[in-house]
N, C-alpha and C. Protein backbone atom coordinates (compact mmCIF):
# COMPACT_ATOMS: atom_id res chain seq x y z
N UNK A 1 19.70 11.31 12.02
CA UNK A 1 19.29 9.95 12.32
C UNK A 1 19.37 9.13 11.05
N UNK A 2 19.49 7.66 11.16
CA UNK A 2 19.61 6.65 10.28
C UNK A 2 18.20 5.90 10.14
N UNK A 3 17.89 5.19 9.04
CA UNK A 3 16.76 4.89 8.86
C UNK A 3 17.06 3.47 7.65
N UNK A 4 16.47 2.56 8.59
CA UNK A 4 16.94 0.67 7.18
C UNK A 4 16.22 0.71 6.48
N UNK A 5 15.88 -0.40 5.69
CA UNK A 5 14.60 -0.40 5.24
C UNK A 5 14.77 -1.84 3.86
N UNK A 6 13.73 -2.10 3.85
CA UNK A 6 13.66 -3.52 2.89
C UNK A 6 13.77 -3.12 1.61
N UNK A 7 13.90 -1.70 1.40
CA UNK A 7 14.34 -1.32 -0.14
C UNK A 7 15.80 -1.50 -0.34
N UNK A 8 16.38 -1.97 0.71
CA UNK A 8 18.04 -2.17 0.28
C UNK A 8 19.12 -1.13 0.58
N UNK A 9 18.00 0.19 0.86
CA UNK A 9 19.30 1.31 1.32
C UNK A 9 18.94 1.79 2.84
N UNK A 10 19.66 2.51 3.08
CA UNK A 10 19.42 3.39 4.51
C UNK A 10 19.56 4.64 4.19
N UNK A 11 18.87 5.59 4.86
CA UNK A 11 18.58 6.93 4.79
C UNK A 11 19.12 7.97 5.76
N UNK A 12 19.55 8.55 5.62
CA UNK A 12 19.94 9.68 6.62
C UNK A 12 19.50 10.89 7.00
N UNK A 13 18.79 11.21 8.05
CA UNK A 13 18.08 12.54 7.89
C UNK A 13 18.20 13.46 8.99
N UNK A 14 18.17 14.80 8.79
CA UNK A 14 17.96 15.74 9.95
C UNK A 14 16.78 15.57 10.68
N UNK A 15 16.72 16.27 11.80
CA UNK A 15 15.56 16.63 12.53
C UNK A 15 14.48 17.09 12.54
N UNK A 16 14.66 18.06 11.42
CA UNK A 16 13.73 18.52 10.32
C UNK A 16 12.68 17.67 9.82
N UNK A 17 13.50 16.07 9.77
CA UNK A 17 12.40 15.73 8.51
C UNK A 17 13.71 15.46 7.00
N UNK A 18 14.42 16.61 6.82
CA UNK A 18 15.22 16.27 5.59
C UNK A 18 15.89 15.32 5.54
N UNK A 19 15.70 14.49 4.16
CA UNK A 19 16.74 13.48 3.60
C UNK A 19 17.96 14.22 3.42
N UNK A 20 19.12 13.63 3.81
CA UNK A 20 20.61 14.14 3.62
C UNK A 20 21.15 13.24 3.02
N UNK A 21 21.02 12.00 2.69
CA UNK A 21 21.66 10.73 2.40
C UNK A 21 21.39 9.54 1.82
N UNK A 22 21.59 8.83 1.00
CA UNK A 22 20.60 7.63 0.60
C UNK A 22 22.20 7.00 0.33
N UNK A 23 22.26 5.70 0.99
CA UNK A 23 23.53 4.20 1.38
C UNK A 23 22.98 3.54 0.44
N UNK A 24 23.28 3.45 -0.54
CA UNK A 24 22.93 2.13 -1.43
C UNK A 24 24.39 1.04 -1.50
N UNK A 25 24.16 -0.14 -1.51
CA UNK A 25 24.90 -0.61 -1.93
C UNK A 25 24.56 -2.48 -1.22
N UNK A 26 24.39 -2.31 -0.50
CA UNK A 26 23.05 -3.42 0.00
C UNK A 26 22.40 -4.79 -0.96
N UNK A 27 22.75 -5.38 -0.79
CA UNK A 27 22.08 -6.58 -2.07
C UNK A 27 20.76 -7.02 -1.88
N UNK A 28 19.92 -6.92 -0.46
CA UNK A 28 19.14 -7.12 0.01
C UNK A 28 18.57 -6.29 0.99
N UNK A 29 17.23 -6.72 1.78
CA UNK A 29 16.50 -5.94 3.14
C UNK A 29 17.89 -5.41 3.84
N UNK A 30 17.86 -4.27 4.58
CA UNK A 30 18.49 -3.53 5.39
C UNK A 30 17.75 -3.91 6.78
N UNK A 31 18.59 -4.41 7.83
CA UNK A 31 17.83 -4.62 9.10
C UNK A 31 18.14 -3.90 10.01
N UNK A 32 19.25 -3.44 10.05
CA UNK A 32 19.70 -2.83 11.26
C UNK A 32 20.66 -1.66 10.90
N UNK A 33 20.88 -0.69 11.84
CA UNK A 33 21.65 0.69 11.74
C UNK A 33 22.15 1.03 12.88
N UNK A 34 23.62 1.48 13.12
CA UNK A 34 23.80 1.97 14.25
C UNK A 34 25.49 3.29 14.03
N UNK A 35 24.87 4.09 14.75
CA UNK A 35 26.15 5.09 14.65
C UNK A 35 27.43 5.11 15.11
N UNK A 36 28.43 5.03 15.06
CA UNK A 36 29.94 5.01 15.86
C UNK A 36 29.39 6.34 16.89
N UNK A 37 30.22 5.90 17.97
CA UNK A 37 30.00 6.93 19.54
C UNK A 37 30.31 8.16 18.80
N UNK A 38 31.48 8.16 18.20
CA UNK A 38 32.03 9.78 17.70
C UNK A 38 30.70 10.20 16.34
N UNK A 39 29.63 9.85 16.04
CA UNK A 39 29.09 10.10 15.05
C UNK A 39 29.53 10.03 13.54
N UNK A 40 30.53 9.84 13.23
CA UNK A 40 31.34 9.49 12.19
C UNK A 40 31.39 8.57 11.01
N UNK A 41 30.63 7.28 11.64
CA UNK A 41 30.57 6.45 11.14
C UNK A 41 29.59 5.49 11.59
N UNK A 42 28.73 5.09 10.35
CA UNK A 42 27.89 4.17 10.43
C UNK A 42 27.39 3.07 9.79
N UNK A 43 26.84 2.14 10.58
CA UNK A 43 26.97 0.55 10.54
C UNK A 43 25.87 0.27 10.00
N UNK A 44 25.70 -1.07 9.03
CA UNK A 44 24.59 -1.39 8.24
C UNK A 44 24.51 -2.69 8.34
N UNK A 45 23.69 -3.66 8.73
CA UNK A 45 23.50 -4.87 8.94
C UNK A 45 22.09 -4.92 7.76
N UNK A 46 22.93 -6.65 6.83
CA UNK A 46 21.81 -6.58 5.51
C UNK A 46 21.38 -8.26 5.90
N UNK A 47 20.45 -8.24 4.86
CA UNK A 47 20.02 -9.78 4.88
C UNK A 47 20.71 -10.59 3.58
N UNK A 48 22.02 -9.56 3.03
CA UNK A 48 23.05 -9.62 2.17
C UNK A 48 24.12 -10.81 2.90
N UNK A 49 24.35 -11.23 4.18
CA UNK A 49 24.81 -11.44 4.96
C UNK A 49 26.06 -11.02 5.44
N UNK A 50 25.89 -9.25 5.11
CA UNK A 50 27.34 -8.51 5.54
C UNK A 50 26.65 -7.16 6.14
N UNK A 51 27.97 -6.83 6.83
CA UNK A 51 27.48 -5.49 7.83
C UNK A 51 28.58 -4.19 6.47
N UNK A 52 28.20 -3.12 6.73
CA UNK A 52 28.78 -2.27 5.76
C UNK A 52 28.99 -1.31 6.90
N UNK A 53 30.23 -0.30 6.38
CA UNK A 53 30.55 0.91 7.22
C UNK A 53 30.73 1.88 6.56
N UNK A 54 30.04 3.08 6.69
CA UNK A 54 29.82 4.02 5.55
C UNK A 54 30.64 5.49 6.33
N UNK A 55 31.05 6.37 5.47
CA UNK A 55 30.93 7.62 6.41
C UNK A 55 29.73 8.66 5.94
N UNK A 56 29.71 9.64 6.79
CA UNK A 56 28.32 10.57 7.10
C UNK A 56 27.83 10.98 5.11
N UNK A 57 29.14 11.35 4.52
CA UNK A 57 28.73 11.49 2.76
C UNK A 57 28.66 10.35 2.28
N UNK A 58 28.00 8.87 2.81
CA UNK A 58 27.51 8.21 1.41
C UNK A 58 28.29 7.23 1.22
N UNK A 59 29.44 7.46 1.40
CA UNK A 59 30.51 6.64 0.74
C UNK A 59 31.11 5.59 1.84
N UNK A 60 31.12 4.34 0.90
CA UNK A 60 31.83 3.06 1.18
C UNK A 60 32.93 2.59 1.91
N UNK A 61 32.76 2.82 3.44
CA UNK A 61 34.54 2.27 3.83
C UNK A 61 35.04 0.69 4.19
N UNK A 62 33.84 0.17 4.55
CA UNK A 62 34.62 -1.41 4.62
C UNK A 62 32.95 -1.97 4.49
N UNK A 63 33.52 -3.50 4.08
CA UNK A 63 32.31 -4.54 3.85
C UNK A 63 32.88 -5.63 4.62
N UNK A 64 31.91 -5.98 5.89
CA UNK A 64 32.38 -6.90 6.85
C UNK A 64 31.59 -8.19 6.25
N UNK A 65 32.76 -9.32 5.78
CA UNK A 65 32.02 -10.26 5.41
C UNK A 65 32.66 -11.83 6.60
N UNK A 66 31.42 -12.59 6.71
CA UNK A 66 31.94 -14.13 7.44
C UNK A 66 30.94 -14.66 8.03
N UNK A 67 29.88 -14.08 8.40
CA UNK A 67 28.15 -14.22 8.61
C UNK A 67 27.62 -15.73 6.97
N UNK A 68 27.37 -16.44 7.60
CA UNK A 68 26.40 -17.21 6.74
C UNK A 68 25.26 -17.37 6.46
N UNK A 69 24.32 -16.04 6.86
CA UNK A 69 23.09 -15.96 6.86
C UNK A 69 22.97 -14.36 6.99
N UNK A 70 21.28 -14.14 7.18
CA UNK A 70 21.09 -12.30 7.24
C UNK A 70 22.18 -12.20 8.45
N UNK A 71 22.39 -10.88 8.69
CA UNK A 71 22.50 -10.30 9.59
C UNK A 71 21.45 -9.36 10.11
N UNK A 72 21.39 -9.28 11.25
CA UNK A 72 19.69 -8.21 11.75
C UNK A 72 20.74 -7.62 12.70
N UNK A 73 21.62 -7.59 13.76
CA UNK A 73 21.96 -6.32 14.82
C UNK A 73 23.40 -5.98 14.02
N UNK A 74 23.20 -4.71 14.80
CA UNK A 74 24.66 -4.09 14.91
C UNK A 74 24.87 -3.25 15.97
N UNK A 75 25.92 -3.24 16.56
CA UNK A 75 26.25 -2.37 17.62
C UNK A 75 27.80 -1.61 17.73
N UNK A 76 28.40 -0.88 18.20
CA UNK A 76 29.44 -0.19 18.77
C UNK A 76 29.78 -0.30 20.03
N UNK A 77 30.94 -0.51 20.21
CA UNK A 77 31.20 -0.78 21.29
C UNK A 77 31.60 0.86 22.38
N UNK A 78 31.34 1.12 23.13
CA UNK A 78 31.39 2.58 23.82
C UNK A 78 32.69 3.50 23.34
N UNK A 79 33.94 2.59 23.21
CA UNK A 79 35.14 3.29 22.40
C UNK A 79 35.24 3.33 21.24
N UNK A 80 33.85 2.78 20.64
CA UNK A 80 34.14 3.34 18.71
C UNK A 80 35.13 2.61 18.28
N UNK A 81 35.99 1.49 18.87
CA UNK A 81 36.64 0.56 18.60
C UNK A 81 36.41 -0.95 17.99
N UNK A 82 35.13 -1.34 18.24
CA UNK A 82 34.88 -2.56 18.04
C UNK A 82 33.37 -2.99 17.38
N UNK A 83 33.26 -3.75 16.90
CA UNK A 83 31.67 -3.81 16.29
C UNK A 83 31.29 -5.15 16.40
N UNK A 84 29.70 -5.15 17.10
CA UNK A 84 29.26 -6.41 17.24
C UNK A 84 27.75 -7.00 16.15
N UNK A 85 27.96 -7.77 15.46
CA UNK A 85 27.07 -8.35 14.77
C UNK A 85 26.45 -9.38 15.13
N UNK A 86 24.96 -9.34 14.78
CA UNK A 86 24.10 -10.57 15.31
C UNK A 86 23.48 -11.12 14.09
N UNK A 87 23.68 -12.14 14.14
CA UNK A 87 22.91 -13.67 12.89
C UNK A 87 22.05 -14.02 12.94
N UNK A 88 21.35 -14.38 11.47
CA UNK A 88 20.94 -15.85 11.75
C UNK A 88 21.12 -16.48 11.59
N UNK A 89 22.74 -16.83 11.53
CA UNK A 89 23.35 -18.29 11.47
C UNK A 89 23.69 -18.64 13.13
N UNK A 90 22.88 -17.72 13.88
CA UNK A 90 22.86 -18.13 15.65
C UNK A 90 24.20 -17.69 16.44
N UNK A 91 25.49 -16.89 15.17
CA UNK A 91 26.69 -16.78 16.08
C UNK A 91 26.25 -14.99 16.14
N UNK A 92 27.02 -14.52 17.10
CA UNK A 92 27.59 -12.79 16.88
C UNK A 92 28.71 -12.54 16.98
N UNK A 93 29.71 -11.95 15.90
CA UNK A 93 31.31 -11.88 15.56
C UNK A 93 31.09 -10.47 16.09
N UNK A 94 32.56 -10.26 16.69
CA UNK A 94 32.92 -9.06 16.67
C UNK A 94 34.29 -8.55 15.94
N UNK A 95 34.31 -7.43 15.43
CA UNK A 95 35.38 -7.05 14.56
C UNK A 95 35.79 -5.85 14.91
N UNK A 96 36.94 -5.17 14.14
CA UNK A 96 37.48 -4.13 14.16
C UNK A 96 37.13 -3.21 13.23
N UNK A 97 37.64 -1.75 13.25
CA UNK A 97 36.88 -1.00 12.18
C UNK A 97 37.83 -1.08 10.78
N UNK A 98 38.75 -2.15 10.94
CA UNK A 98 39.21 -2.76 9.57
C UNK A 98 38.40 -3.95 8.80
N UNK A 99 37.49 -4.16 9.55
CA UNK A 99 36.95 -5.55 9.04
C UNK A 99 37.30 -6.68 9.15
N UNK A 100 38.26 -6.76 10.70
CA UNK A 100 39.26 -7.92 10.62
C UNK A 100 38.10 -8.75 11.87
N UNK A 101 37.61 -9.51 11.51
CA UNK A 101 36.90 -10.69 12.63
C UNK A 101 38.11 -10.83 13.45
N UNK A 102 37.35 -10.40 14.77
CA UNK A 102 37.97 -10.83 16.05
C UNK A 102 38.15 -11.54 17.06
N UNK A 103 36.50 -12.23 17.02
CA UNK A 103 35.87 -13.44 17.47
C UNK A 103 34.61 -13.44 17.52
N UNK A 104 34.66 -14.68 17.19
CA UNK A 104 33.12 -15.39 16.99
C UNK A 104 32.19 -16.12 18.28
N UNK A 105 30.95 -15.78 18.76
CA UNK A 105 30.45 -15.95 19.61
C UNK A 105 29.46 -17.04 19.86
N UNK A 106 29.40 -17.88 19.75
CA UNK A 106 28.50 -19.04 19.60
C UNK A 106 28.00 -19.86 21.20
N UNK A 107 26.72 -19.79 20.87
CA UNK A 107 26.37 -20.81 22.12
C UNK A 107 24.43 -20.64 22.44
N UNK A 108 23.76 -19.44 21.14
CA UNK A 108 22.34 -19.52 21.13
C UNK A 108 22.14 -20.68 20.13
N UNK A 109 20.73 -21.30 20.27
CA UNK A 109 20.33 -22.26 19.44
C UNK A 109 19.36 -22.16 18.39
N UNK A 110 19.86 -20.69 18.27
CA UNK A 110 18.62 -20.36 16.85
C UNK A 110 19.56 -18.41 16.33
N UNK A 111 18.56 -18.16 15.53
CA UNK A 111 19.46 -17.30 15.00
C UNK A 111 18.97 -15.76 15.98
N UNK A 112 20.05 -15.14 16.20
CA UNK A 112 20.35 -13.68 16.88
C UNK A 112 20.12 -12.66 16.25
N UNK A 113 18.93 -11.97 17.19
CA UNK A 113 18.76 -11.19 16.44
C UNK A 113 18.91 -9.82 17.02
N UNK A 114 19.54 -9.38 18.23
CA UNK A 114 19.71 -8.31 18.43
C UNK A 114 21.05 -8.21 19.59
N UNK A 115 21.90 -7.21 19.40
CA UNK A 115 23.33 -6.92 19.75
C UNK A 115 23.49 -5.80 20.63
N UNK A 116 24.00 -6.04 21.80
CA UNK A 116 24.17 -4.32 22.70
C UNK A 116 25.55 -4.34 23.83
N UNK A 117 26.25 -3.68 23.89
CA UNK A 117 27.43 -3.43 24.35
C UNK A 117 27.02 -2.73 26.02
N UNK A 118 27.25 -3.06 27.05
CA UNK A 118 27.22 -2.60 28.17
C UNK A 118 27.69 -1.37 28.26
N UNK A 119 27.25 -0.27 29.19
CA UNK A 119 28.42 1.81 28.99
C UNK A 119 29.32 1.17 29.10
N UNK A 120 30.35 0.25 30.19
CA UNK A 120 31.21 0.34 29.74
C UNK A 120 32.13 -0.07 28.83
N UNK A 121 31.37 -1.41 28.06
CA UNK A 121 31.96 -2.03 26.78
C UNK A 121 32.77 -2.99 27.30
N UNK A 122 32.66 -3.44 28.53
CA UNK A 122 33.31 -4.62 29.17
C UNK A 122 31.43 -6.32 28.74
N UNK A 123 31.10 -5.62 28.76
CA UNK A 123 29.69 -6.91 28.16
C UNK A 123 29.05 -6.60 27.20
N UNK A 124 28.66 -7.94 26.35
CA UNK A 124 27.53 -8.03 25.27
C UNK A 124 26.69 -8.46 25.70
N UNK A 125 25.80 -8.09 25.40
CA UNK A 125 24.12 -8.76 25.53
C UNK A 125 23.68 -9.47 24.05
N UNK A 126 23.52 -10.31 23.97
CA UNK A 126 22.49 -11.06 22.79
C UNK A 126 21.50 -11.52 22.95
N UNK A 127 20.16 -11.42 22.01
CA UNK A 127 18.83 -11.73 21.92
C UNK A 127 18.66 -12.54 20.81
N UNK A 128 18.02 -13.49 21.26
CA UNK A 128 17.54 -14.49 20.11
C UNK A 128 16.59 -15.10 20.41
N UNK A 129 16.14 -16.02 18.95
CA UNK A 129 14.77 -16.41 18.98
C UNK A 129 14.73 -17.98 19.74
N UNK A 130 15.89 -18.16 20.72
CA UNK A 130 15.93 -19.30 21.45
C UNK A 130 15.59 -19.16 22.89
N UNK A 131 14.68 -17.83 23.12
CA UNK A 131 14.02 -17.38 23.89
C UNK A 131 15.12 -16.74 25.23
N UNK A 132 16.35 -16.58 24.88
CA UNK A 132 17.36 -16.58 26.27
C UNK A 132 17.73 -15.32 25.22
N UNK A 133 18.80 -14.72 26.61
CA UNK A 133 19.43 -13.61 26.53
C UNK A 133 20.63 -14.13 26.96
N UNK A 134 22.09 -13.79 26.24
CA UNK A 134 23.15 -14.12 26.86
C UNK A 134 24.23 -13.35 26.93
N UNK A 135 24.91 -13.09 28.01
CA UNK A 135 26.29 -12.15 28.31
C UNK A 135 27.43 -12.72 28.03
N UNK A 136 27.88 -11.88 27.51
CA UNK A 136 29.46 -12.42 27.19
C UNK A 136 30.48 -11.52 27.61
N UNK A 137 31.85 -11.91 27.24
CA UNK A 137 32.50 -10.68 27.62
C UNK A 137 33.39 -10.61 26.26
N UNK A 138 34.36 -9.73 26.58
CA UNK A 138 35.09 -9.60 24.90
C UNK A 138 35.80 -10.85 23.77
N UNK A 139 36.51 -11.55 25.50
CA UNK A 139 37.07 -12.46 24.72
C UNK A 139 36.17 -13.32 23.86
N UNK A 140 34.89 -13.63 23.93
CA UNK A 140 33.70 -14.76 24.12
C UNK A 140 33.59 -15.59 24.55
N UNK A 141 34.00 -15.56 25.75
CA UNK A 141 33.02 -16.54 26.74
C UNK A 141 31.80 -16.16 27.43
N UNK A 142 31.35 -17.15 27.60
CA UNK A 142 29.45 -17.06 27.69
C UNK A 142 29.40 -16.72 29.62
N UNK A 143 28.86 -15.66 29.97
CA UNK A 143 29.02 -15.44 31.12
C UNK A 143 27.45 -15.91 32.05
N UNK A 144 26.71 -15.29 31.53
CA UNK A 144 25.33 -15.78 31.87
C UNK A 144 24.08 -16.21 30.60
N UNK A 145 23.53 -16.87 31.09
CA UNK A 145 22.12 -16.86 30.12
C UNK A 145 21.04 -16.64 30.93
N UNK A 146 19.87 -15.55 30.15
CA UNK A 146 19.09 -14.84 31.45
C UNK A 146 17.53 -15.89 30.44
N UNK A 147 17.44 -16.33 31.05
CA UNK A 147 15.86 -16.88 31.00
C UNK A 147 14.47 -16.80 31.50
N UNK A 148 13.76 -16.84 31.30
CA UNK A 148 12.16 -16.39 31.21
C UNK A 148 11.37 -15.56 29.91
N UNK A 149 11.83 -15.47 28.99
CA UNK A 149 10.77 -15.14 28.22
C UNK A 149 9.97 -16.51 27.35
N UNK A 150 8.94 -15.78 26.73
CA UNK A 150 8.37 -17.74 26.31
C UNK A 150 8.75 -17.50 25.00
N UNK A 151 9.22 -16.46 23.98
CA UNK A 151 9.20 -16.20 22.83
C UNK A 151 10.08 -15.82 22.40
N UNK A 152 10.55 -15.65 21.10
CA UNK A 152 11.55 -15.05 20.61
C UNK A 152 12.40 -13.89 21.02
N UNK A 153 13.37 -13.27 21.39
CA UNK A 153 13.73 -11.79 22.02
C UNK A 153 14.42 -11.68 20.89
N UNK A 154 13.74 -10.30 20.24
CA UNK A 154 14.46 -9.66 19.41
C UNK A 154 15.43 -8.10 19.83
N UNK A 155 15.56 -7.54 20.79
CA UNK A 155 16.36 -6.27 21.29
C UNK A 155 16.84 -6.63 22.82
N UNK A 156 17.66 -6.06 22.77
CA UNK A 156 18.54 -5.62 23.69
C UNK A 156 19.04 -4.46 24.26
């Protein structure tokens, strides 16, 4: 399991309990963590305003930069193909596991703070502190906005 944390790194540990890993590289709070489907690879959302992709030893494979603010989600898309990031500059980009922005998602009115891919990776879900939840689909267009909460939604 993966573990963020406002010291700037993420942790990696067995089941046990044992540390296996310490991700430094982070300029700031660590908010979010999430694993590629194949276990292979994992995602780091900072308040650096970049997502990082590490493999299981530690080491550095891409720095997703184009976020103008923290980033707080990260997600995988079910084929380990695609990665979705959530802001608080209010957009969520999705990219490739080159780091190539694929599209940018815009249409909450405050900043996003949590990212989730449907099983079958045909929908996104986004949560933000503009009290709505909204679906999208790959290309980004805005499919629904689900309303009723009175407060901020931070997960998905």
């Amino acid at each position: 399991m993966a573990s963020a944390s406002a010291d700037e790194t993420v942790k990696l540990w067995n089941l046990e309990g044992k540390e296996l890993q310490t991700l430094k590289g982070h300029e700031n709070k660590v908010f979010g963590v999430a694993f590629s489907p194949d276990g292979e690879t994992i995602a780091t959302a900072s308040a650096d305003d970049t997502v990082k992709l590490w493999n299981l030893e530690g080491k550095l494979l891409q720095t997703l930069k184009g976020h103008e603010n923290t980033v707080y989600g990260v997600a995988f898309s079910p084929d380990g193909e695609t990665i979705a990031t959530a802001s608080w500059d209010e957009t969520v980009k999705l990219w490739n596991l080159e780091g190539k922005e694929l599209q940018t998602l815009k249409g909450h009115k405050n900043l996003v703070r949590g990212v989730a891919f449907s099983p079958g990776g045909e929908t996104i879900a986004t949560a933000s502190r503009d009290t709505t939840v909204k679906l999208w689909n790959l290309q980004g267009k805005l499919l629904q906005t689900l309303k009723g909460h009175k407060n901020s939604v931070r997960g998905v």
